[in-house]
N, C-alpha and C. Protein backbone atom coordinates (compact mmCIF):
# COMPACT_ATOMS: atom_id res chain seq x y z
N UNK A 1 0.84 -1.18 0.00
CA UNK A 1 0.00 0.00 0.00
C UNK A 1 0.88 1.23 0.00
N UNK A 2 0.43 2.34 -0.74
CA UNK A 2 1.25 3.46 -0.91
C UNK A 2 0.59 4.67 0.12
N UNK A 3 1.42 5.18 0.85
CA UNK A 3 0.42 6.19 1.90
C UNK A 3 1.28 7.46 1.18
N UNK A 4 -0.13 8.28 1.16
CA UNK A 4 0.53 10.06 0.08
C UNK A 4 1.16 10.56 1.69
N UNK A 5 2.36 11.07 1.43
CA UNK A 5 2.96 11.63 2.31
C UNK A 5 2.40 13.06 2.75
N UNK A 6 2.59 13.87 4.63
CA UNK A 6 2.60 14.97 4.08
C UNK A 6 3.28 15.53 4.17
N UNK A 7 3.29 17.16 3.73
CA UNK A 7 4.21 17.96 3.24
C UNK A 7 5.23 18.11 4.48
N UNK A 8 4.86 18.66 5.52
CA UNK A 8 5.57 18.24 6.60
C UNK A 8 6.01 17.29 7.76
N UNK A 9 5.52 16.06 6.93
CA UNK A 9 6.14 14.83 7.64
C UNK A 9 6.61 14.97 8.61
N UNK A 10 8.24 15.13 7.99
CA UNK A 10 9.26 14.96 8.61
C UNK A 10 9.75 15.72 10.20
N UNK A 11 8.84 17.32 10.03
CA UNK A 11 8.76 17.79 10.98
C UNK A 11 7.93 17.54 12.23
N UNK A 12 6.79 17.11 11.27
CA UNK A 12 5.48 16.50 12.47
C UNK A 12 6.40 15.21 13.36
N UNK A 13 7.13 14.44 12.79
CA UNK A 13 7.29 13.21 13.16
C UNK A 13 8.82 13.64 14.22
N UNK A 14 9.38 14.15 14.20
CA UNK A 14 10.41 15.25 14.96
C UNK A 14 9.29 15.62 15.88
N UNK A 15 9.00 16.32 15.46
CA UNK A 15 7.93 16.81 17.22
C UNK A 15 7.20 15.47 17.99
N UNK A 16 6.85 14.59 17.26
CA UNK A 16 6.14 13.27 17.84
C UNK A 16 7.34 12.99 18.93
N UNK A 17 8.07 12.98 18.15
CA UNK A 17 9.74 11.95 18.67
C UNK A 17 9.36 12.26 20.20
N UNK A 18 9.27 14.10 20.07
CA UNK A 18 9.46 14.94 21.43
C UNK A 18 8.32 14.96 22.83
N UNK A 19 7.50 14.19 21.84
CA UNK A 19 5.84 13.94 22.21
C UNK A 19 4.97 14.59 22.51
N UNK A 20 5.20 15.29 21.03
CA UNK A 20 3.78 16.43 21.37
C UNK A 20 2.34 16.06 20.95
N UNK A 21 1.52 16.23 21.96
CA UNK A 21 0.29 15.30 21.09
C UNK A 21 -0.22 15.85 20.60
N UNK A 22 -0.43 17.37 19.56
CA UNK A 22 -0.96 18.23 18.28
C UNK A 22 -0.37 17.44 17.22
N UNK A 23 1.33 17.43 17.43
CA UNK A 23 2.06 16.62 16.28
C UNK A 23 1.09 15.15 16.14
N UNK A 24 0.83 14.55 17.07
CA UNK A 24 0.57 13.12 16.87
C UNK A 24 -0.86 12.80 16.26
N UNK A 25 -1.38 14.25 17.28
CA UNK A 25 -2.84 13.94 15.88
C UNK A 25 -3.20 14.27 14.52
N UNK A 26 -1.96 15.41 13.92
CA UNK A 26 -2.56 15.67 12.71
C UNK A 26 -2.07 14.67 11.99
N UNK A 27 -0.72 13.55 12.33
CA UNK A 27 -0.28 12.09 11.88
C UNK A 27 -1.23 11.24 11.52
N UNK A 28 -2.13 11.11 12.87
CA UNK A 28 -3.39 10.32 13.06
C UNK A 28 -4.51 10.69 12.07
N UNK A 29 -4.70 11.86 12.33
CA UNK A 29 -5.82 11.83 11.14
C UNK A 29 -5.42 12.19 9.82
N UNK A 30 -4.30 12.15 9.21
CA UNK A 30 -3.79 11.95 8.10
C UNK A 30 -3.76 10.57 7.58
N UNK A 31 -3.60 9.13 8.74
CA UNK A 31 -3.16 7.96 8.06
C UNK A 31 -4.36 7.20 8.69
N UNK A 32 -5.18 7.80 9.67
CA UNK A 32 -6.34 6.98 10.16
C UNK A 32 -7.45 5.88 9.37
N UNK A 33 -7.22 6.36 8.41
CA UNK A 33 -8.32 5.72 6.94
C UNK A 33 -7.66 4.83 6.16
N UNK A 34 -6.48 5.39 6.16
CA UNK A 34 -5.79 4.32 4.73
C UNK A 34 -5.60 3.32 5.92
N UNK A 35 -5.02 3.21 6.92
CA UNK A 35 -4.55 1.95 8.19
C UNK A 35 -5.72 1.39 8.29
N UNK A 36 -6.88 1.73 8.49
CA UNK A 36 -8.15 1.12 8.71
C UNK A 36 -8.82 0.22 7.64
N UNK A 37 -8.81 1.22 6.73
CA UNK A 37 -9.12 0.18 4.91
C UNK A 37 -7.84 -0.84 5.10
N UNK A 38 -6.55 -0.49 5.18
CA UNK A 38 -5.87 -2.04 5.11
C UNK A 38 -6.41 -2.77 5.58
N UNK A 39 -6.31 -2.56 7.58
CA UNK A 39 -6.89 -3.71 8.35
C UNK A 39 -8.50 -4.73 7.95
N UNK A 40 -8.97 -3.65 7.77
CA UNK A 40 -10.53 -4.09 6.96
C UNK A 40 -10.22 -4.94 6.21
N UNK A 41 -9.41 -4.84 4.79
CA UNK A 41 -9.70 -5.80 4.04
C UNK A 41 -8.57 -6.96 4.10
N UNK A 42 -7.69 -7.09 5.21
CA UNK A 42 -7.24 -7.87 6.17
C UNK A 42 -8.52 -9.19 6.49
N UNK A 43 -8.58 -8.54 7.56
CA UNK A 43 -9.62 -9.02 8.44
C UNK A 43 -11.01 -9.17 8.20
N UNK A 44 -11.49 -8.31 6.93
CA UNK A 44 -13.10 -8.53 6.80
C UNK A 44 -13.89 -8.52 7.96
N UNK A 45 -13.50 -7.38 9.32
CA UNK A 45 -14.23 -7.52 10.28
C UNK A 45 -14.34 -5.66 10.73
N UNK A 46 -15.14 -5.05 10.54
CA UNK A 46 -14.85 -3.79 10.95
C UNK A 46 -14.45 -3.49 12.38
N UNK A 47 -15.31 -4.30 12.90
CA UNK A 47 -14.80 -4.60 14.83
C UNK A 47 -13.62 -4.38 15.01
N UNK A 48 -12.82 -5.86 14.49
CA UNK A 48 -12.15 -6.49 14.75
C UNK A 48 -10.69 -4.94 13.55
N UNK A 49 -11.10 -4.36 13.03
CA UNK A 49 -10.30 -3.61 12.12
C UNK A 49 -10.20 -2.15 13.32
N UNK A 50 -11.47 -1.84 13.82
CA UNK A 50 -11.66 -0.45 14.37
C UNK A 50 -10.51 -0.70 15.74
N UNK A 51 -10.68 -1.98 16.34
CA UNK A 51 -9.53 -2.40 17.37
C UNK A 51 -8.28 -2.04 17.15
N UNK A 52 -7.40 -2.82 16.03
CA UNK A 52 -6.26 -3.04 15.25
C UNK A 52 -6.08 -1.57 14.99
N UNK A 53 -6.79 -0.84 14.30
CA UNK A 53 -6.49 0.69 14.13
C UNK A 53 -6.19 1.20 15.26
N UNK A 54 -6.77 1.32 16.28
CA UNK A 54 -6.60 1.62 17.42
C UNK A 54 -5.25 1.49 17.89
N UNK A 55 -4.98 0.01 17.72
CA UNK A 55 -4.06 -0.23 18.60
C UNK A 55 -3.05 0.08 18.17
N UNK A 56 -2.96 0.09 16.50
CA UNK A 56 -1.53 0.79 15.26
C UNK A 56 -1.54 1.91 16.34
N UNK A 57 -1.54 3.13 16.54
CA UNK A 57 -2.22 4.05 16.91
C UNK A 57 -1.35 4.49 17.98
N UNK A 58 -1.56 3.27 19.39
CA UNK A 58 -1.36 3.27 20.30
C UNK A 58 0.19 2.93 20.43
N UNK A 59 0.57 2.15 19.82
CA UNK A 59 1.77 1.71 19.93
C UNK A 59 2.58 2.95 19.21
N UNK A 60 2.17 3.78 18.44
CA UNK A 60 3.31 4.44 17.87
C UNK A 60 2.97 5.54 19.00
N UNK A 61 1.69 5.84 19.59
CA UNK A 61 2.25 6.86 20.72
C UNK A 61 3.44 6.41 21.71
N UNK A 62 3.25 4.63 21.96
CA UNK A 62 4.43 4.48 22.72
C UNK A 62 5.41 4.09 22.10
N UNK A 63 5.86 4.03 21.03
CA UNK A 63 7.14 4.15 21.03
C UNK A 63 7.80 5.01 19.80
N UNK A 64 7.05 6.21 20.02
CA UNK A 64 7.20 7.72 19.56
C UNK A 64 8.71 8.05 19.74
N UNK A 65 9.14 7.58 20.15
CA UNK A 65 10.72 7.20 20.59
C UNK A 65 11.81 6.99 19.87
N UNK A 66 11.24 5.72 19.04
CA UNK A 66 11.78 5.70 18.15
C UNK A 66 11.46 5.66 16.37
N UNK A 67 10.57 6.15 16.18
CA UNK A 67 9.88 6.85 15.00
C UNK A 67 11.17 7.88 14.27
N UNK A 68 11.62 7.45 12.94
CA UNK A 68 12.66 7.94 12.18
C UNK A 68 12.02 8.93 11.15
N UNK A 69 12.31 10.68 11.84
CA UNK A 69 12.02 11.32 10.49
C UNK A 69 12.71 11.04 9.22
N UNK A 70 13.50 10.42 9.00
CA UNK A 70 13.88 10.15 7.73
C UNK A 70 13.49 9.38 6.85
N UNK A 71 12.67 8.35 7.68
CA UNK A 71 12.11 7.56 7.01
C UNK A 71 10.58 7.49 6.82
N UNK A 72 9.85 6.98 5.94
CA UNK A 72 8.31 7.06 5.72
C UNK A 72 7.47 6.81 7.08
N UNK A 73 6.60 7.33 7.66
CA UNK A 73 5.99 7.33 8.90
C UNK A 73 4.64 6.40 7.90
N UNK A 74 4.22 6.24 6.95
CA UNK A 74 3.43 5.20 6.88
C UNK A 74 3.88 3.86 6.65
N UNK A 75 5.05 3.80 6.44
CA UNK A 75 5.73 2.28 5.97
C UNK A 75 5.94 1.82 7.64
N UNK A 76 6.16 2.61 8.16
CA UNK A 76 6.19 2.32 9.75
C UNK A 76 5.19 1.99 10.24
N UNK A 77 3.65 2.54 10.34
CA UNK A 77 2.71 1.92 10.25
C UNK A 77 2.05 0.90 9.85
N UNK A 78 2.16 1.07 8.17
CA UNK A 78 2.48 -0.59 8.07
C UNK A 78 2.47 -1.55 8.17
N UNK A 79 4.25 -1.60 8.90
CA UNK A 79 4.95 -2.31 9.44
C UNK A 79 4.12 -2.67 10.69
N UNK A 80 3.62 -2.06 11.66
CA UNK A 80 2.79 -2.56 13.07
C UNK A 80 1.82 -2.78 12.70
N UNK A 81 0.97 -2.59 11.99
CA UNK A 81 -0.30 -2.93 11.73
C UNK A 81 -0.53 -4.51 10.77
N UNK A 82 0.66 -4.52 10.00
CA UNK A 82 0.62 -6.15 9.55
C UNK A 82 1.32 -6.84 10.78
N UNK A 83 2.38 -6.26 11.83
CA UNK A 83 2.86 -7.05 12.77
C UNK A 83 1.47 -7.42 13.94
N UNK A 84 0.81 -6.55 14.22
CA UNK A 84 -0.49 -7.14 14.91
C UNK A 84 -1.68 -8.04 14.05
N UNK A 85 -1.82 -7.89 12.89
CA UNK A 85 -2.66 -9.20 11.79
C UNK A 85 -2.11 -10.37 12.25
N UNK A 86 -0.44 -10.12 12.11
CA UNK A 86 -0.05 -11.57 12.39
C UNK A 86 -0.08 -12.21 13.76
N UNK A 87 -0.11 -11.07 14.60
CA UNK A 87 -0.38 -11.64 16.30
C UNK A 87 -2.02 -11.45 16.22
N UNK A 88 -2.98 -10.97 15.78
CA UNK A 88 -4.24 -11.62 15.56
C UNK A 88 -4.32 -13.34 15.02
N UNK A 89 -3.82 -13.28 14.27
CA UNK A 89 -3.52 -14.95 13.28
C UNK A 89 -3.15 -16.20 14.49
N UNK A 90 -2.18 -15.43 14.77
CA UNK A 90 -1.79 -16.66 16.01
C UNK A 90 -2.48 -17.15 16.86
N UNK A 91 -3.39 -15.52 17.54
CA UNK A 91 -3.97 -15.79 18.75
C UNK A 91 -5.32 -16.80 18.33
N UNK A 92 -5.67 -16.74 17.15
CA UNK A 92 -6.59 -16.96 16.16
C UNK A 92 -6.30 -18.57 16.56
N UNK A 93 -5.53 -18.55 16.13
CA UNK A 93 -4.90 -20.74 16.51
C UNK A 93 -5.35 -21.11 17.50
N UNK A 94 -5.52 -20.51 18.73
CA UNK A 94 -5.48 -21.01 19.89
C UNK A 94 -6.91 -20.31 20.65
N UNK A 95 -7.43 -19.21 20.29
CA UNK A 95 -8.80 -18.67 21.28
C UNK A 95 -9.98 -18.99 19.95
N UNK A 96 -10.58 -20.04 20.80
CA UNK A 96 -11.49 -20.64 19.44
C UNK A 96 -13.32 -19.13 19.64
N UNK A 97 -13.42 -18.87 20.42
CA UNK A 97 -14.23 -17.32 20.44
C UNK A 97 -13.89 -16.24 19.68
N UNK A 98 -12.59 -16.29 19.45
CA UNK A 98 -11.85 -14.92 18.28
C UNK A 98 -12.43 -15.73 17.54
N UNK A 99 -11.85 -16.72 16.98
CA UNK A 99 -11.85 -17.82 15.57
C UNK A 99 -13.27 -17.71 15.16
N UNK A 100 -14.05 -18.25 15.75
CA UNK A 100 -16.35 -17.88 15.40
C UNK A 100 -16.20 -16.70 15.50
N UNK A 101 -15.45 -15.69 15.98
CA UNK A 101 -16.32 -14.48 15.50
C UNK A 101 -15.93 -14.08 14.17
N UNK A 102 -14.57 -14.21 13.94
CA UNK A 102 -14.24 -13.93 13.08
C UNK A 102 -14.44 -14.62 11.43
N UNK A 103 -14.71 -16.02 11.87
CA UNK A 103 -15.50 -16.74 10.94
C UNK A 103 -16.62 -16.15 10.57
N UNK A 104 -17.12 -16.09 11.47
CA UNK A 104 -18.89 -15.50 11.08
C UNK A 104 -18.99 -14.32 10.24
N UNK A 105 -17.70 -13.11 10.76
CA UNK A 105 -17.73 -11.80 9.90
C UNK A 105 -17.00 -12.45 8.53
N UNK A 106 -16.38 -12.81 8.16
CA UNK A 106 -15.59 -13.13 7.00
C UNK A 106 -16.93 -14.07 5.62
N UNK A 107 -17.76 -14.94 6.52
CA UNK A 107 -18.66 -15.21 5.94
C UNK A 107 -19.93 -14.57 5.48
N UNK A 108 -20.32 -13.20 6.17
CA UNK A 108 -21.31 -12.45 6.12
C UNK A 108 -21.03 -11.70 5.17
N UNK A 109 -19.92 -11.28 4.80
CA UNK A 109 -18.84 -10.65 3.78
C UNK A 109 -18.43 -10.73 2.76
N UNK A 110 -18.35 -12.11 2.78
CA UNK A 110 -18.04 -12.97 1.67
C UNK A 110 -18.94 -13.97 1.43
N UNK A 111 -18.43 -13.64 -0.11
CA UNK A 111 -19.38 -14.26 -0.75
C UNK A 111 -18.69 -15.39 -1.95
N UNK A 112 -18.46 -16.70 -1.48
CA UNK A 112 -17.40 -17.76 -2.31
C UNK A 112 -17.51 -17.63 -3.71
N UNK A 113 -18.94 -17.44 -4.37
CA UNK A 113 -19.28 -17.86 -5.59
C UNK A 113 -18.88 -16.20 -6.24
N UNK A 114 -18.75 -15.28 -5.69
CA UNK A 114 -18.76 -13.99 -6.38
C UNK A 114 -17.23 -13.50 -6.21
N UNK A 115 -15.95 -13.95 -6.11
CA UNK A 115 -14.64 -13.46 -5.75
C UNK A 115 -14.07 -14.52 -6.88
N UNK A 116 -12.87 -14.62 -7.29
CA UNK A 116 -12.14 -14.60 -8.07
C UNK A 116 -10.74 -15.28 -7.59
N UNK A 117 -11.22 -15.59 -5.90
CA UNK A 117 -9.76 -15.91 -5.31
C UNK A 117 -9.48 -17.05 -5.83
N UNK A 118 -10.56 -17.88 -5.59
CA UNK A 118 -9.58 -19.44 -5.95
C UNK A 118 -10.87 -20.15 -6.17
N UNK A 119 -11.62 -20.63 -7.55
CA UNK A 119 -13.03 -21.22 -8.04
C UNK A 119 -12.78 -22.92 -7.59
N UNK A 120 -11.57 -23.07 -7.57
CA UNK A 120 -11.18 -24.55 -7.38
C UNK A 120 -12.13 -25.40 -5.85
N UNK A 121 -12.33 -24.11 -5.07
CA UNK A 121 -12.90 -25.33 -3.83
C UNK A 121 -14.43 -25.00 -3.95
N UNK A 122 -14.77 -23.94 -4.90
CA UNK A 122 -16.71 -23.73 -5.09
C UNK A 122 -16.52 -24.68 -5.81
N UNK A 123 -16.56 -25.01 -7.05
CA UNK A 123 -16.45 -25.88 -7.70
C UNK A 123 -16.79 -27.39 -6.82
N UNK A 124 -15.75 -27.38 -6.14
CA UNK A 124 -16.15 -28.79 -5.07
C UNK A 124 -17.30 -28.64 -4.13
N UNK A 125 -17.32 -27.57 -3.82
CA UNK A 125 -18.71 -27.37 -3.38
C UNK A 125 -19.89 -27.69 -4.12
N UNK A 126 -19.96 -26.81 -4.99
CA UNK A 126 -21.20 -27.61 -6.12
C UNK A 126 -21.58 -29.00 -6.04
N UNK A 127 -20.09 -29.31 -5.49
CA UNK A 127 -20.48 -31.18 -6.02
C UNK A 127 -21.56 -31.81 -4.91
N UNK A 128 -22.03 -30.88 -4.10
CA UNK A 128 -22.28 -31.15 -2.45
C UNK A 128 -23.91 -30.96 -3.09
N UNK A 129 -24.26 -30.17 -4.24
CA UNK A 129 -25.42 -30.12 -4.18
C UNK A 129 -26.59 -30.86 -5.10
N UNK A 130 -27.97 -30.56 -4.66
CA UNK A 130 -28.34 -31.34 -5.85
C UNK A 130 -28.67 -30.77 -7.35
N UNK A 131 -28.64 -32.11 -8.03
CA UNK A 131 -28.34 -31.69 -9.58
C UNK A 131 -28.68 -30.83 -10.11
N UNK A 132 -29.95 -30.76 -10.18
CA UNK A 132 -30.46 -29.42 -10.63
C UNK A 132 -30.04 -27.49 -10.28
N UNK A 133 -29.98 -27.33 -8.98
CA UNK A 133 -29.52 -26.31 -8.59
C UNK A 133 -27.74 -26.29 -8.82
N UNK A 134 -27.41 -27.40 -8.69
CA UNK A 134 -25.99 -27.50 -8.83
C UNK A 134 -25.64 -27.03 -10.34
N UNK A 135 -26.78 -27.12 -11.47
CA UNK A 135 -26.68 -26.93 -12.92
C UNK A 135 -26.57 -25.18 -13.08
N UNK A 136 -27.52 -24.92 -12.55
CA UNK A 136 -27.83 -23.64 -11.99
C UNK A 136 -26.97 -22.66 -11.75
N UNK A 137 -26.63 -22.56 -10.44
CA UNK A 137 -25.39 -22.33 -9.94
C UNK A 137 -24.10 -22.61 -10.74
N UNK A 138 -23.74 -23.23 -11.41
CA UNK A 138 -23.04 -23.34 -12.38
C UNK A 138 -23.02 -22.14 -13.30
N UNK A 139 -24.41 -22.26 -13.65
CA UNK A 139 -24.64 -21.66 -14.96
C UNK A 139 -24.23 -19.95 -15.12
N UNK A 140 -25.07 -19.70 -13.85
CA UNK A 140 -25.02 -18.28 -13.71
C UNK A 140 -24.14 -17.62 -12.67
N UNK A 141 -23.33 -18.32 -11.43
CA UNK A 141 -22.26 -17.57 -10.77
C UNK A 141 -21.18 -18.00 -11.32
N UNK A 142 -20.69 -19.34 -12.14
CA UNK A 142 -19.26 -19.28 -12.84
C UNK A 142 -19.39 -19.02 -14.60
N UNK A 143 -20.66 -19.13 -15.09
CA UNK A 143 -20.62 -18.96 -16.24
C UNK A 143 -21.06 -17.46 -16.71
N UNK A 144 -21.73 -16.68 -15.32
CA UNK A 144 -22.20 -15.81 -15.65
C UNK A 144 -23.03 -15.38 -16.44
N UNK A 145 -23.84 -16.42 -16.88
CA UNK A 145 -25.28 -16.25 -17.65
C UNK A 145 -26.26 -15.39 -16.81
N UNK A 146 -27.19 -14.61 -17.67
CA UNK A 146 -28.65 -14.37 -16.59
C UNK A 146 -29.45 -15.31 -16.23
N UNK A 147 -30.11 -14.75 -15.29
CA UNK A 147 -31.25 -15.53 -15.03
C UNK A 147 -32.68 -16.44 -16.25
N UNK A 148 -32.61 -15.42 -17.32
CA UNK A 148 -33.33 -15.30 -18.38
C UNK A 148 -33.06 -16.66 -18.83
N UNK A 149 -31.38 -16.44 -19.46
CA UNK A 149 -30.67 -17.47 -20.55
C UNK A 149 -31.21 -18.50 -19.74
N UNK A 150 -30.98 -19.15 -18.53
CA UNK A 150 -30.87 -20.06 -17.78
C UNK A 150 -31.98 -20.72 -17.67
N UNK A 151 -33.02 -19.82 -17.17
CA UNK A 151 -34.96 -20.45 -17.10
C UNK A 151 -34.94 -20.81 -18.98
N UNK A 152 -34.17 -20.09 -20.10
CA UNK A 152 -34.89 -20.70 -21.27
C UNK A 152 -33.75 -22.02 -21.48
N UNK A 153 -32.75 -21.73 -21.17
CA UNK A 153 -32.09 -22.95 -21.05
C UNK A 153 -32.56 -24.72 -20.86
N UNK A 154 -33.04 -23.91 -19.37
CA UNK A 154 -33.56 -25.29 -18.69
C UNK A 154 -34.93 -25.86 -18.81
N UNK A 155 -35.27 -24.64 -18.92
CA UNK A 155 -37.14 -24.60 -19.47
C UNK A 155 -37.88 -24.83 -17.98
N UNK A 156 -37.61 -23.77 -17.25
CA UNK A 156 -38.04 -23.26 -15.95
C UNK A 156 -38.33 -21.72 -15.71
N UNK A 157 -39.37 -21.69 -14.51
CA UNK A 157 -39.40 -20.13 -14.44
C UNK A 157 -38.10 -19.41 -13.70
N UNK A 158 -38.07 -17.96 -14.38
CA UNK A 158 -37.18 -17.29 -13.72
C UNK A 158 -37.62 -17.17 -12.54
N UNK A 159 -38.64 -17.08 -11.65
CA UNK A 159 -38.43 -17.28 -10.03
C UNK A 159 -37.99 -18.95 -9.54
N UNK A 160 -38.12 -19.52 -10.50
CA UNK A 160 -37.45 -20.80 -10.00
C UNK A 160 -35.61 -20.68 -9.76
N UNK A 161 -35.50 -20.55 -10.76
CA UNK A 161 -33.75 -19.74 -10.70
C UNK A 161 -33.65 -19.26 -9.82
N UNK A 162 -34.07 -18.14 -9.93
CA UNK A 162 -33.76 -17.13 -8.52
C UNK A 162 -34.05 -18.31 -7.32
N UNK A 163 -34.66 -18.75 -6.82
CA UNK A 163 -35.18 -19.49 -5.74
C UNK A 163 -34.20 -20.62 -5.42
N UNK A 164 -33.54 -20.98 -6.87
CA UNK A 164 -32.23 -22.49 -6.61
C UNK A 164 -30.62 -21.40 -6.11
N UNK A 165 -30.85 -20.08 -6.99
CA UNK A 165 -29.83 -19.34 -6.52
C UNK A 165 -29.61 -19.03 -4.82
N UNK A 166 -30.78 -18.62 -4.56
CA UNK A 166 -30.42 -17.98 -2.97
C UNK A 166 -30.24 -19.53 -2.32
N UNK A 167 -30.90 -20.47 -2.69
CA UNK A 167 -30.95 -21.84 -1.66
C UNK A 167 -28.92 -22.10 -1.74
N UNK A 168 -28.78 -22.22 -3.34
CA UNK A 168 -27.27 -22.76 -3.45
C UNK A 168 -26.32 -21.87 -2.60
N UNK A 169 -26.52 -20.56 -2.52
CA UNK A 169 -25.88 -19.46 -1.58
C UNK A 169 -25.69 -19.81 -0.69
N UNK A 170 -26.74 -20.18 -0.03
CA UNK A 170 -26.89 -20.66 1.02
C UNK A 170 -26.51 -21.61 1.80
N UNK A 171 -26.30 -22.77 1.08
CA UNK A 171 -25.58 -23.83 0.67
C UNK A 171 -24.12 -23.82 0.86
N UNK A 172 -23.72 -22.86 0.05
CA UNK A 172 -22.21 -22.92 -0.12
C UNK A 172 -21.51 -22.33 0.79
N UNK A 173 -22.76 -21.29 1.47
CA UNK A 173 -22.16 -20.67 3.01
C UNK A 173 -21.96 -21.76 3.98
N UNK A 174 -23.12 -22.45 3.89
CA UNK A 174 -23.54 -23.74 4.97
C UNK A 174 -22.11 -24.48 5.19
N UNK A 175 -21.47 -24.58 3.28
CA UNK A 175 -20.34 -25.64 3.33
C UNK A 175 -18.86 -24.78 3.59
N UNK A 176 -19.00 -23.70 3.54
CA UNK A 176 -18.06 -23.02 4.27
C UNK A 176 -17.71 -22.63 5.59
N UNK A 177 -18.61 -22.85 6.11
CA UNK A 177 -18.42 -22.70 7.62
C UNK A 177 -18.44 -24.27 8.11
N UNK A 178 -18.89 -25.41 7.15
CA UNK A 178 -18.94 -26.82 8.02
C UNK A 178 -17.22 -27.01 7.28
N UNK A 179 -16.93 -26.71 6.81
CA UNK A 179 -15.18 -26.64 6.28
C UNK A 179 -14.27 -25.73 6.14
N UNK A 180 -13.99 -25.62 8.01
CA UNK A 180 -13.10 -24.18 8.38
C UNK A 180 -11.78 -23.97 7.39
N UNK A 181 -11.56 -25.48 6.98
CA UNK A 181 -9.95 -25.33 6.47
C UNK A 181 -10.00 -24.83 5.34
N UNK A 182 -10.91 -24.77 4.64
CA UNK A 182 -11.02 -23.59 3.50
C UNK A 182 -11.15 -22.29 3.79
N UNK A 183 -11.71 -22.42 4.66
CA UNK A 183 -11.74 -20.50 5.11
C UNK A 183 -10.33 -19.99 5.59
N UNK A 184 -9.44 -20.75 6.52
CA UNK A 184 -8.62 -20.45 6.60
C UNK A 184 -7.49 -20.67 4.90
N UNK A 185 -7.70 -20.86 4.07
CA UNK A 185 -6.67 -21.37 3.05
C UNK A 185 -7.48 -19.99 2.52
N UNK A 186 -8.96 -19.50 2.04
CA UNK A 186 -9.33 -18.57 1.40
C UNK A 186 -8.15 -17.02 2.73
N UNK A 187 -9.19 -17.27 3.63
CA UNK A 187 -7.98 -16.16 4.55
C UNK A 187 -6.42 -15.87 3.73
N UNK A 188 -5.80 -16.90 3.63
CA UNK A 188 -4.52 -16.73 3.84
C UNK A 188 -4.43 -16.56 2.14
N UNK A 189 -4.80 -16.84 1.26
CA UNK A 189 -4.96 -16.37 -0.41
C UNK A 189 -5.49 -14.91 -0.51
N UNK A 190 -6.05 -14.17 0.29
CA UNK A 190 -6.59 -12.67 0.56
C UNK A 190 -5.19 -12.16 1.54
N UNK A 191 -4.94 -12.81 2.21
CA UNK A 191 -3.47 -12.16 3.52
C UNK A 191 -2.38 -11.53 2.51
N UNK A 192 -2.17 -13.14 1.59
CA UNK A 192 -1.10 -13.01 0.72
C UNK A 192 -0.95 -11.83 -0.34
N UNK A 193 -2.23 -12.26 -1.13
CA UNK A 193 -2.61 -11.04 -2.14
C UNK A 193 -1.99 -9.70 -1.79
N UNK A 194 -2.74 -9.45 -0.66
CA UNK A 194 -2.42 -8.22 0.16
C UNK A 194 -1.14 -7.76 0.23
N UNK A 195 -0.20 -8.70 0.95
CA UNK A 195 1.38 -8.50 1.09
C UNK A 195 1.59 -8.03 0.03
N UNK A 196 1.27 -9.03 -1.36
CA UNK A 196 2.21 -9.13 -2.38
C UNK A 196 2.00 -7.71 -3.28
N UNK A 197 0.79 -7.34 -2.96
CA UNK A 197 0.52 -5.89 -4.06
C UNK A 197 0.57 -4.76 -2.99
N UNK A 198 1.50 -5.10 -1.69
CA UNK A 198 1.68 -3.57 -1.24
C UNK A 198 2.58 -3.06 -1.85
């Protein structure tokens, strides 16, 4: 991620050093949004993002110390704000209450059949359903047909479509949450992405 610098950075971040807290808030509300949209589409949890912002936040008031005007004050941010994702991740392993909540937001959010990350495990999903809707679903979230093509296709009404659509949705949510280890493999194909196009 690229954060627009401002004009006086370098000075604001010199006075931080000194700990002035005028310096620290016009920092704050300069990078408050772009740190937050990262964490967000991190985490897919606004909660769980409005925290993490916070806490980016907090830590550079404490260690305002050592904050380098010479160097980018958002790459520094950053830097703590993917270092707490990854101590979210961990804690994630082990407090199974983070883990459901955060499941639950990531699923409310997402939507398997409409992203682009990886068609390889909907696909296996499909296989979970029955034939008909499974044709369906096919037709129109990977083939991207309308509803129209599809009812003349099959020689059904378009509220029938619609009606196999929301059920298969439904469905594929059902099989995403009864198969965490895809959510975590989708997680970590969105983590990565992320890294790789900052």
């Amino acid at each position: 991620m690229t954060f627009i610098r401002l004009v006086n950075e370098k000075e604001l971040m010199e006075r931080l050093q000194c700990g002035e807290q005028a310096a620290f808030e016009m920092l704050y509300r300069h990078y408050v949004d772009p740190i937050y949209r990262k964490i967000l589409y991190l985490t897919k949890s606004a909660e769980i993002a409005e925290e993490l912002t916070q806490d980016v936040f907090l830590k550079i008031w404490e260690r305002r110390v050592l904050v380098d005007p010479d160097k980018s004050f958002g790459a520094f941010l950053h830097r703590i704000a993917q270092n707490l994702i990854i101590d979210l991740y961990r804690r994630l392993a082990h407090d199974r209450k983070l883990r459901d909540h955060l499941i639950s937001s990531v699923t409310e959010l997402y939507n398997p059949v409409d992203t682009d990350i990886d068609n390889q495990w909907v696909r296996h999903a499909l296989e979970s359903l029955p034939a008909q809707r499974k044709k369906v679903m096919s037709l129109i979230k990977l083939e991207g047909r309308s509803y129209q093509e599809v009812s003349d296709l099959l020689g059904v009404s378009t509220s029938t479509i619609r009606d196999h659509v929301v059920k298969g949705t439904k469905s594929l949510k059902a099989y995403l949450l009864a198969n965490k280890l895809t959510l975590v493999l989708v997680m970590a194909k969105i983590i990565a992405a992320a890294v790789k196009n900052r």
